[in-house]
N, C-alpha and C. Protein backbone atom coordinates (compact mmCIF):
# COMPACT_ATOMS: atom_id res chain seq x y z
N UNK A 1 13.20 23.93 21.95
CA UNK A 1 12.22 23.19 21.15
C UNK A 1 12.66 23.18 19.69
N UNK A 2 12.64 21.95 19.43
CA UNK A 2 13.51 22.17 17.66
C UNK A 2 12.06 22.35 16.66
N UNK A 3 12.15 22.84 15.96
CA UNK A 3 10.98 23.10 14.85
C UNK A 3 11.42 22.66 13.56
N UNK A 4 11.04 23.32 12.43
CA UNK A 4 11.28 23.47 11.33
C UNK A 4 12.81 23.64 10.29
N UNK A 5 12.95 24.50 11.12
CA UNK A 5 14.57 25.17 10.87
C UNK A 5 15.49 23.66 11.14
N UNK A 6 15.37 22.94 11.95
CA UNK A 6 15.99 22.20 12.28
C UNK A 6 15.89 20.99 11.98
N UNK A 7 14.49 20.38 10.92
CA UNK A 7 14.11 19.52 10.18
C UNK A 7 14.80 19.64 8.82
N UNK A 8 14.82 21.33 8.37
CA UNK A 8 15.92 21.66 7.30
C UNK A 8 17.16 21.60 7.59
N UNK A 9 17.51 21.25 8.52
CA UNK A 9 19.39 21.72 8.45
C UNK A 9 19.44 19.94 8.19
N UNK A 10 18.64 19.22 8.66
CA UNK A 10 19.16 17.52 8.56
C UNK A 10 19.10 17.37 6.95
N UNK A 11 18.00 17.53 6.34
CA UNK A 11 18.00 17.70 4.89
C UNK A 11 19.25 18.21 4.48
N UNK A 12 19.80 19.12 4.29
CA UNK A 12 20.80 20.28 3.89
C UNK A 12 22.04 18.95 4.51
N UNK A 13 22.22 18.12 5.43
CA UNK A 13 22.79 17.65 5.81
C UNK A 13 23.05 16.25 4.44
N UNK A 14 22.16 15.69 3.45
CA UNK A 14 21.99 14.46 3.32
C UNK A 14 22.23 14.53 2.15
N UNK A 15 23.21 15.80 1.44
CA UNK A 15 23.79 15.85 0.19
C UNK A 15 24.78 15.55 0.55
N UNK A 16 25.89 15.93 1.24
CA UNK A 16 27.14 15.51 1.70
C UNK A 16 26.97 14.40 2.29
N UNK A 17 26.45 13.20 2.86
CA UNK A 17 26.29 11.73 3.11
C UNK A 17 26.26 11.04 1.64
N UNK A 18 25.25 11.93 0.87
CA UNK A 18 25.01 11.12 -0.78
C UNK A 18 26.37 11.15 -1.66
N UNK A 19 27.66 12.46 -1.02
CA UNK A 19 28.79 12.05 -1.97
C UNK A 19 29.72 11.39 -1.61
N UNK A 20 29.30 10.35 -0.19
CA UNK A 20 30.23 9.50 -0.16
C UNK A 20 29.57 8.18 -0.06
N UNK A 21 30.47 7.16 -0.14
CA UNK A 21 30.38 5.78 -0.31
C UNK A 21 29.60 5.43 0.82
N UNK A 22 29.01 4.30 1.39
CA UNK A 22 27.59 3.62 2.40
C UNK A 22 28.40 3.84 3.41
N UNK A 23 27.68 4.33 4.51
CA UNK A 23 27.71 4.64 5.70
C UNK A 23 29.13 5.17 6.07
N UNK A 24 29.10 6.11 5.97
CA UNK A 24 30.27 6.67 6.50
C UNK A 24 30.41 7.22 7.55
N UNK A 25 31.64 7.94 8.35
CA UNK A 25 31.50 7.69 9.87
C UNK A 25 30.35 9.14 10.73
N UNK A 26 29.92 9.30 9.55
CA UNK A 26 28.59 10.64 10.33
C UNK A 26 27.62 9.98 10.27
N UNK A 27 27.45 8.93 9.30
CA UNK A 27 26.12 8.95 8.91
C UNK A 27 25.18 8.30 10.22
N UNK A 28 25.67 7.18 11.15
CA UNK A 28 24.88 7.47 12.72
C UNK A 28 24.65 8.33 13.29
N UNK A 29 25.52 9.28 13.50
CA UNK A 29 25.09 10.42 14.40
C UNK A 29 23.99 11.39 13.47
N UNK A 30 24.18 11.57 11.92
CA UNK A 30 22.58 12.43 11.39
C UNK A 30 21.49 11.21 11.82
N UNK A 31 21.31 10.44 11.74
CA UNK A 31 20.06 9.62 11.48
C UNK A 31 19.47 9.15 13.11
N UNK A 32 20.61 9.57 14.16
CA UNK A 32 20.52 9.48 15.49
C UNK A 32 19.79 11.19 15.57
N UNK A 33 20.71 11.57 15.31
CA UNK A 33 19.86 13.18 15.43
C UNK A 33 18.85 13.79 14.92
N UNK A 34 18.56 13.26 13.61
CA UNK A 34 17.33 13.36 12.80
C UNK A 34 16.12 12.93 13.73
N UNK A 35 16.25 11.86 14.10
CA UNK A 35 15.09 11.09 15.19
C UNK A 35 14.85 11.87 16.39
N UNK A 36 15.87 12.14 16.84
CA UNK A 36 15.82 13.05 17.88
C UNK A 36 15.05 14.59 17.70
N UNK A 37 15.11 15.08 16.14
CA UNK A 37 14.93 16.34 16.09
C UNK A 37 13.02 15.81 15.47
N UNK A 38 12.93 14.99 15.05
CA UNK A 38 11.46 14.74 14.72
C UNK A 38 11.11 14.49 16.01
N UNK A 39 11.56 13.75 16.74
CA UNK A 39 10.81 13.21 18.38
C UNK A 39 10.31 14.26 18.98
N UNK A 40 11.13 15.64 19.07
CA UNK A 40 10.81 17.06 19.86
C UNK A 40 9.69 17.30 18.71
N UNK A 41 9.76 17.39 17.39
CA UNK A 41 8.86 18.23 16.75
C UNK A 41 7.65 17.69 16.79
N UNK A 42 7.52 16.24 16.38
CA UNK A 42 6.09 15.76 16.39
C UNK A 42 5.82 14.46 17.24
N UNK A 43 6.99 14.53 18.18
CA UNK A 43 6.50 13.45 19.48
C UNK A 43 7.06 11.85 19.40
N UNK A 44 7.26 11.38 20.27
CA UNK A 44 7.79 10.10 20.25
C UNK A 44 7.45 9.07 19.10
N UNK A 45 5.81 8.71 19.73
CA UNK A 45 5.06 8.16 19.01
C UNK A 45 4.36 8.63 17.50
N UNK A 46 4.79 9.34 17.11
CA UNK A 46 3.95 9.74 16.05
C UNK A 46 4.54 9.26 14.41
N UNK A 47 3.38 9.52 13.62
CA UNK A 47 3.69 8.67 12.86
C UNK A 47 5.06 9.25 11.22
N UNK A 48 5.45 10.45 11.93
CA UNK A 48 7.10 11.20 11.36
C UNK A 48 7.95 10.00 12.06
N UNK A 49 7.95 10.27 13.07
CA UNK A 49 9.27 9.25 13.63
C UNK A 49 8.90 7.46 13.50
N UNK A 50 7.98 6.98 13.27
CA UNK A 50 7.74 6.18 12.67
C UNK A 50 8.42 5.72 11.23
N UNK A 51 7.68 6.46 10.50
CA UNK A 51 8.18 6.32 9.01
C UNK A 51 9.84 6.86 9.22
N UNK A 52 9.89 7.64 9.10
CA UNK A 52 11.63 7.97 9.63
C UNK A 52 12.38 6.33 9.97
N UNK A 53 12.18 5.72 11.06
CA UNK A 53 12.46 5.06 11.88
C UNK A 53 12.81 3.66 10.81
N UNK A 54 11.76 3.77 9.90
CA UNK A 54 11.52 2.40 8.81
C UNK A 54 12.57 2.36 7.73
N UNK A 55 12.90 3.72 7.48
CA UNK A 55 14.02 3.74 6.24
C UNK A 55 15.24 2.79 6.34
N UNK A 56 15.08 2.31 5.54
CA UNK A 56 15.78 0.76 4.77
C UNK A 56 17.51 1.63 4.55
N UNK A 57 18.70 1.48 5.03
CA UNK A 57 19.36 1.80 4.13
C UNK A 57 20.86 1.36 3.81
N UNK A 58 20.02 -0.07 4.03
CA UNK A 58 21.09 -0.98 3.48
C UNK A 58 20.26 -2.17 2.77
N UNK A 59 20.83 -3.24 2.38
CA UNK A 59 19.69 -4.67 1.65
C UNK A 59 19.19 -5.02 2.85
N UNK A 60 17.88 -5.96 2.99
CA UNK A 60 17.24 -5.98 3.92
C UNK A 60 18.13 -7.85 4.05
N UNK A 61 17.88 -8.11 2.72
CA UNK A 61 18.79 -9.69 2.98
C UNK A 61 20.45 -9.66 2.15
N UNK A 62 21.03 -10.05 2.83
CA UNK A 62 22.61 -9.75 2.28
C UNK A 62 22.97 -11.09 1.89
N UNK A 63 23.33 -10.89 1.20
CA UNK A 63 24.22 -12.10 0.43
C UNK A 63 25.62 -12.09 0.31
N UNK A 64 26.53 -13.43 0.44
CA UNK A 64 28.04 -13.12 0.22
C UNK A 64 28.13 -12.47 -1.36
N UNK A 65 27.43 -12.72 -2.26
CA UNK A 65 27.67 -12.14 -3.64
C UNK A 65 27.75 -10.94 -3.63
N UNK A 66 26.76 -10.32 -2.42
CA UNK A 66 26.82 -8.66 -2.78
C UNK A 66 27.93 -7.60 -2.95
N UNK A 67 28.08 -6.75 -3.70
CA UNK A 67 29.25 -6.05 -3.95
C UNK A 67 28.89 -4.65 -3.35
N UNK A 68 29.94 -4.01 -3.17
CA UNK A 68 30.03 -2.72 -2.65
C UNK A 68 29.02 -1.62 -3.70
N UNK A 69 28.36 -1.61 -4.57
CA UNK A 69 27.62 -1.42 -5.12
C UNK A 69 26.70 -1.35 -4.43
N UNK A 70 26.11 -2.51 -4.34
CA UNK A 70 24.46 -2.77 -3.76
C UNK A 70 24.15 -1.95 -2.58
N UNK A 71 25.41 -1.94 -1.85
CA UNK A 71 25.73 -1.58 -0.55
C UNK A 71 25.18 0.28 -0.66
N UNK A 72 26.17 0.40 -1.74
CA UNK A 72 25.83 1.90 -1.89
C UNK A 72 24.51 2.30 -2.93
N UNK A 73 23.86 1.65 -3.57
CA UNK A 73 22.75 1.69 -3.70
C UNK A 73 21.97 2.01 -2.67
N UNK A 74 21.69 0.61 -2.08
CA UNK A 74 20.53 1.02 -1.18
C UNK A 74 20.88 1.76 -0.03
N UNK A 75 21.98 2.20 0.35
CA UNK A 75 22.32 3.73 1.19
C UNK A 75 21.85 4.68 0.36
N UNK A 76 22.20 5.12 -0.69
CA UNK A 76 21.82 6.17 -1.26
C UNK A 76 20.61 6.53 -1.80
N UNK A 77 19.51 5.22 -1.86
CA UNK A 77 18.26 5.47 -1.97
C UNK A 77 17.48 5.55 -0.60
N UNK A 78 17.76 4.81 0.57
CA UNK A 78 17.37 5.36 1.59
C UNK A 78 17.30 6.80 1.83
N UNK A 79 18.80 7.62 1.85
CA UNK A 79 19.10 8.64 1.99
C UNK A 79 17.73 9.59 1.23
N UNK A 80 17.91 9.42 -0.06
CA UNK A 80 16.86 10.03 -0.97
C UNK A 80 15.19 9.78 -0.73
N UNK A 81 14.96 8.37 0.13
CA UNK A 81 13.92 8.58 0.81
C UNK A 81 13.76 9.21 1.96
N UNK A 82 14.96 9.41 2.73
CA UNK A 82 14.80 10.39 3.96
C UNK A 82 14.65 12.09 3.41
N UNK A 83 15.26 12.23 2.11
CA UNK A 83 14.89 13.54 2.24
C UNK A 83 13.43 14.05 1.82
N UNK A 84 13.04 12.98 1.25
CA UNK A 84 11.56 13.20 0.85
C UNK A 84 10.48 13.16 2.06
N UNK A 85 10.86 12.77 2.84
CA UNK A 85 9.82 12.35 3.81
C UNK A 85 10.24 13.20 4.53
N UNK A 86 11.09 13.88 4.97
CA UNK A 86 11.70 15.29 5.89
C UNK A 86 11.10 16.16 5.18
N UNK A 87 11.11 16.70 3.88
CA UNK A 87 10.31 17.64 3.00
C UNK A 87 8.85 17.56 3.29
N UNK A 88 8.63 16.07 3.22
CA UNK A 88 6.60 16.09 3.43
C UNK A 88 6.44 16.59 4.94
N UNK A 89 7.73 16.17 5.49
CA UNK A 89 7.43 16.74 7.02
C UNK A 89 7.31 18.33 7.22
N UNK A 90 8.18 19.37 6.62
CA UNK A 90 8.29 20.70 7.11
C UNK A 90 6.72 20.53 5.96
N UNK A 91 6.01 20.39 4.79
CA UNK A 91 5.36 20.79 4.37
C UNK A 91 3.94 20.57 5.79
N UNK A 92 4.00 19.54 6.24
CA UNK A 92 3.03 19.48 7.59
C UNK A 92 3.18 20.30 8.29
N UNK A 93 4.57 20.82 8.39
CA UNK A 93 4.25 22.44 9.70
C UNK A 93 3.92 23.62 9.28
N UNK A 94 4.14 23.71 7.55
CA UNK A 94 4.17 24.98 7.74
C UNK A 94 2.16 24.87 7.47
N UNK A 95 1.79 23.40 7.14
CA UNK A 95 0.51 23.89 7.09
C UNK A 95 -0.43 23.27 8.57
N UNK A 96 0.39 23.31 9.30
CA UNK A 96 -0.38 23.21 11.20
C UNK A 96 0.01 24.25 11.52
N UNK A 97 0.48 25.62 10.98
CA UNK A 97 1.47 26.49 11.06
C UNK A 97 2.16 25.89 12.53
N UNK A 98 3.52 25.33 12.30
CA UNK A 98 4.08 25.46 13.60
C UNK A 98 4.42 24.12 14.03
N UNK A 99 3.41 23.30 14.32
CA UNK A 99 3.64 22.06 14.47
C UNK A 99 3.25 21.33 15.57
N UNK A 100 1.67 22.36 16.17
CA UNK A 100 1.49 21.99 17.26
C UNK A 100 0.74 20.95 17.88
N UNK A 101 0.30 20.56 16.45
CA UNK A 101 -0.66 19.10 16.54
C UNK A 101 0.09 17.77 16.62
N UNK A 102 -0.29 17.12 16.89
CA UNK A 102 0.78 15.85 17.11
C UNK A 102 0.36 14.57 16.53
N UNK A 103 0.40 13.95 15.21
CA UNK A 103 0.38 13.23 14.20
C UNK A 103 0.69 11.95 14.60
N UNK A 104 0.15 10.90 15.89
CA UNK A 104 0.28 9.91 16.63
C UNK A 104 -0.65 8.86 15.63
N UNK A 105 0.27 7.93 15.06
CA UNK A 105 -0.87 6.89 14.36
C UNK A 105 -0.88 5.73 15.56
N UNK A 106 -1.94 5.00 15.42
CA UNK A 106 -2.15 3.58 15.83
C UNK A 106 -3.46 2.61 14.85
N UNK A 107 -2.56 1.48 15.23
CA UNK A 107 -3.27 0.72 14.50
C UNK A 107 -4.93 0.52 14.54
N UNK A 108 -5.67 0.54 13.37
CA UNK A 108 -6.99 0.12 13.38
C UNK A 108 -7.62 -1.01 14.50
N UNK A 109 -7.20 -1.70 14.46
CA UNK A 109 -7.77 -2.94 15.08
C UNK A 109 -7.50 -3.09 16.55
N UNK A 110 -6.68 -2.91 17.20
CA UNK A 110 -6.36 -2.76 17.84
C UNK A 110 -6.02 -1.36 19.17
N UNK A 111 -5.96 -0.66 18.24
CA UNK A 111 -5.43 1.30 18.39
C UNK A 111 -4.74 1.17 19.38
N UNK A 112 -3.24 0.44 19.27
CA UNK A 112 -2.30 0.14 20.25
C UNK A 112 -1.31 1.49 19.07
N UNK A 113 -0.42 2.27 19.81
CA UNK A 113 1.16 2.91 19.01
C UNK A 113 1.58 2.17 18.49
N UNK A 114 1.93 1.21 19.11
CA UNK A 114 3.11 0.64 18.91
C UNK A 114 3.31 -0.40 17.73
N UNK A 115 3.43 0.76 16.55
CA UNK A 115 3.57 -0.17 15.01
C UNK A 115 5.00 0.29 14.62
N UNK A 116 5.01 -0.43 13.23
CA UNK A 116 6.43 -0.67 13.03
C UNK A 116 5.91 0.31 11.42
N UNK A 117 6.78 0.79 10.80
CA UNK A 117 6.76 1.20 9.68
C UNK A 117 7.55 0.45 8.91
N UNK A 118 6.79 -0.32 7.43
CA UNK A 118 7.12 -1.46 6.31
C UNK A 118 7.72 -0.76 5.34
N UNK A 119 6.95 0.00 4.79
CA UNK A 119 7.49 0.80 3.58
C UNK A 119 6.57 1.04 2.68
N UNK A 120 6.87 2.28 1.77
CA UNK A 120 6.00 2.92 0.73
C UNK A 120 6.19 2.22 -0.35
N UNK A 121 5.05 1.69 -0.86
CA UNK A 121 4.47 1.31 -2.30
C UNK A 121 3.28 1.86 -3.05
N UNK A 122 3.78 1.63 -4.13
CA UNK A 122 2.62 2.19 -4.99
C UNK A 122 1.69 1.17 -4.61
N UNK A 123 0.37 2.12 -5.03
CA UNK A 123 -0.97 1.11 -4.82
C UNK A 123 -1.86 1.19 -6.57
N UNK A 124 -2.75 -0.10 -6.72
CA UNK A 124 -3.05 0.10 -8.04
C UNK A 124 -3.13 -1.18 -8.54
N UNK A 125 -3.86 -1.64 -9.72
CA UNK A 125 -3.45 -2.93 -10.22
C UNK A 125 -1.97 -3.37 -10.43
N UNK A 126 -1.80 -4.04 -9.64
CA UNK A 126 -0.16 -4.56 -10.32
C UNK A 126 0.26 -6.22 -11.05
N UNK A 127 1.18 -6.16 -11.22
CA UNK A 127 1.83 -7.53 -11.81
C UNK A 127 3.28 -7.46 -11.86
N UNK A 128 3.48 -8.88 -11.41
CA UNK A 128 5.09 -8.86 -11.24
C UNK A 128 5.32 -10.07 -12.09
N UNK A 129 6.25 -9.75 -12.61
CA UNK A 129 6.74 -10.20 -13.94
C UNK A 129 8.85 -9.90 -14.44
N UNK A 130 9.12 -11.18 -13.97
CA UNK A 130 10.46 -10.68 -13.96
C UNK A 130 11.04 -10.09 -12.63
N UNK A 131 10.06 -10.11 -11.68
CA UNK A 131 10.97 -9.53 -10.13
C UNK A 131 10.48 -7.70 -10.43
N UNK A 132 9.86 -7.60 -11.43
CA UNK A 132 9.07 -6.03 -11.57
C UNK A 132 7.91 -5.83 -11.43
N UNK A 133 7.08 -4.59 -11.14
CA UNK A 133 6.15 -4.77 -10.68
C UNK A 133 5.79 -3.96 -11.41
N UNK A 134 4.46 -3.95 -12.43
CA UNK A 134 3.99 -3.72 -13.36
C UNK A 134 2.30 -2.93 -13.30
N UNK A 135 2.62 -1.87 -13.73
CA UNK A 135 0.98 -1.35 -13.18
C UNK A 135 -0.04 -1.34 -13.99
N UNK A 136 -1.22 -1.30 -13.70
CA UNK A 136 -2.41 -1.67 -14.44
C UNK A 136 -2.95 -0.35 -14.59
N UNK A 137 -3.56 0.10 -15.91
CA UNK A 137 -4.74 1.47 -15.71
C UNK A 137 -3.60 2.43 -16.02
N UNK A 138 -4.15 3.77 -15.73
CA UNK A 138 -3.53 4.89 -16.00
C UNK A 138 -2.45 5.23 -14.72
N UNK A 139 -1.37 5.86 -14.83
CA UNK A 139 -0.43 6.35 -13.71
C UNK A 139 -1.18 7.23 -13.35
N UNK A 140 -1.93 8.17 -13.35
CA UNK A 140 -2.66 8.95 -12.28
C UNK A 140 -3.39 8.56 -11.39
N UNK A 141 -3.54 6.97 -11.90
CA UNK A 141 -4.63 6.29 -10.76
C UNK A 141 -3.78 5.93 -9.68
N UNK A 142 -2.92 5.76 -9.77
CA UNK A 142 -1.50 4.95 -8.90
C UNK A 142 -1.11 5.97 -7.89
N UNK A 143 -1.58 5.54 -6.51
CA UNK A 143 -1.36 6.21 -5.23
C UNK A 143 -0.35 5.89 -4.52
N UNK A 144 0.63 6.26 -3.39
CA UNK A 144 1.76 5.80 -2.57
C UNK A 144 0.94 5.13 -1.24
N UNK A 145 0.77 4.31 -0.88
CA UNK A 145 0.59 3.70 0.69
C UNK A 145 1.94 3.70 1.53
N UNK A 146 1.71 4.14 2.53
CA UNK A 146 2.67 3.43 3.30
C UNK A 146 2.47 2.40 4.45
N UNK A 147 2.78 1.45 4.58
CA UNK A 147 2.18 -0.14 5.00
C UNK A 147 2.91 -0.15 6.43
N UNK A 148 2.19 -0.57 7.47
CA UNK A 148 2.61 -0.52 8.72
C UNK A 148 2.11 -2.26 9.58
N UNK A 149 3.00 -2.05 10.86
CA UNK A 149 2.86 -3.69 11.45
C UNK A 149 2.69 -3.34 12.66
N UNK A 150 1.52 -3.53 13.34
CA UNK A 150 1.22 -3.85 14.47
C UNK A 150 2.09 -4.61 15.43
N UNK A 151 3.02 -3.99 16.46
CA UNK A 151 3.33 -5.08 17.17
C UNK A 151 2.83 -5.45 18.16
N UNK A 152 1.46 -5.43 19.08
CA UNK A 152 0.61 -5.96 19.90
C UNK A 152 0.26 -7.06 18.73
N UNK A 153 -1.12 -6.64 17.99
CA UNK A 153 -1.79 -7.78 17.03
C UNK A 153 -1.53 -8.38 15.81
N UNK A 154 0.16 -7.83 15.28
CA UNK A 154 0.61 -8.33 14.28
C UNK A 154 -0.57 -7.87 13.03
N UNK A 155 -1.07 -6.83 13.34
CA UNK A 155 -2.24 -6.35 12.02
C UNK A 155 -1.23 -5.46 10.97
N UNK A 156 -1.51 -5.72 9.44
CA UNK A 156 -0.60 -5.24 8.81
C UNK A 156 -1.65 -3.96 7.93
N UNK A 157 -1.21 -3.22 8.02
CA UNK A 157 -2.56 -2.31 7.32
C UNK A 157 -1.33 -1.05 6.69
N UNK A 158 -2.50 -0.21 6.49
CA UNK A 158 -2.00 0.62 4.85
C UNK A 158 -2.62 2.44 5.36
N UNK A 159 -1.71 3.33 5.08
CA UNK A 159 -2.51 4.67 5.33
C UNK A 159 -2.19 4.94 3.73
N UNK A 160 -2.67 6.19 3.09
CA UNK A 160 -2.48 7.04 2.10
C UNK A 160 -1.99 8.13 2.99
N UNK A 161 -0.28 8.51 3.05
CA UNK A 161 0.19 9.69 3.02
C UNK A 161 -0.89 11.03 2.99
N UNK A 162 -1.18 12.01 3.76
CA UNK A 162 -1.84 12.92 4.15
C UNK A 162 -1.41 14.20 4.71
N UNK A 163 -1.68 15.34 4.68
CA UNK A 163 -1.29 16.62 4.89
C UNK A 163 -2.08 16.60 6.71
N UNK A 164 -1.13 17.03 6.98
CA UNK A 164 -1.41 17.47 8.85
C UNK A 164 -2.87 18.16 9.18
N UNK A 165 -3.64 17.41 9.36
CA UNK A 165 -4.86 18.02 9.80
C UNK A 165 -5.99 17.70 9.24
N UNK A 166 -5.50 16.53 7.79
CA UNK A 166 -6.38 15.96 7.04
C UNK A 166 -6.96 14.36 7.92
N UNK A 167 -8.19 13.85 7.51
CA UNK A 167 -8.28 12.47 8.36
C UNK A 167 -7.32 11.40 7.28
N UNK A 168 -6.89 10.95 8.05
CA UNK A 168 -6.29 9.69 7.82
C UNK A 168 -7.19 8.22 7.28
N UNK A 169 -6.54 7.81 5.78
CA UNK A 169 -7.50 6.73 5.81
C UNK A 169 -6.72 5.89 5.68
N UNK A 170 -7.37 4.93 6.94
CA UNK A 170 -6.69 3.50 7.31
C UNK A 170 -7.51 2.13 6.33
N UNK A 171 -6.30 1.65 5.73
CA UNK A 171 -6.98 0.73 4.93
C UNK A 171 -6.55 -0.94 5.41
């Protein structure tokens, strides 16, 4: 049974991916094994291997202009979102001590599994201006969502990130 220990060794793993150039020839087999080691810890369906599953880490639209840059950009910010979200993960076991609850989202409307994970954005007044997105009010007001897709009802909805054992609010 993989636990904790083994959510850290993939982390510990994703500094040496970050000092080389986009996708290099390990980087399938961690992100194959990473999935694998969340699937044992918090279950097929649940919503770790979900978000896991969503990390972006290449451009989502490619262009012939793009340069080996961009390339390694958005590898290396993926990467840096996987380790954050592996971190929020051991912080969920050590406070389920263990990890024995099983963190299965489904959609509101439907309460089918089977959603897709979109990606984390800030939430808050915004404005985009220039291709930037510009916040309204104070930064303490400014929360992370992470935005999910129904694939039965195509429903697109929103959780606020939550500690293991807290209710979940589906927006």
């Amino acid at each position: 049974m993989a636990d904790k220990r083994e959510v850290q060794r993939q982390i510990d793993r994703i500094s040496d991916l970050k000092s080389k150039r986009a996708y290099p020839d390990e980087f399938e087999p961690w992100r194959a094994q990473t999935e694998r080691v969340l699937a044992q810890v918090f279950g097929e369906t649940s919503l770790q291997v979900t978000q896991f599953r969503g990390i972006h880490y290449g451009p989502v639209i490619v262009s012939t202009s793009d340069t080996d840059a961009v390339f390694d950009n958005h590898y290396h910010r993926g990467l840096s979102e996987a380790k954050m979200l592996l971190a929020s993960f051991i912080e969920d076991l050590d406070e389920s001590k263990g990890g024995s609850e099983k963190n299965v989202l489904t959609c509101p409307q439907c309460k089918a599994v089977e959603v897709d994970y979109l990606e984390l954005r800030p939430s808050g007044a915004t404005e985009i201006q220039g291709g930037l997105h510009l916040f309204g009010g104070r930064k303490k007001n400014i929360k992370t969502l992470a935005y999910y897709r129904c694939r039965i009802c195509n429903n697109v909805f929103s959780i606020e990130p939550v500690k293991s054992g807290e209710n979940e609010s589906v927006k």
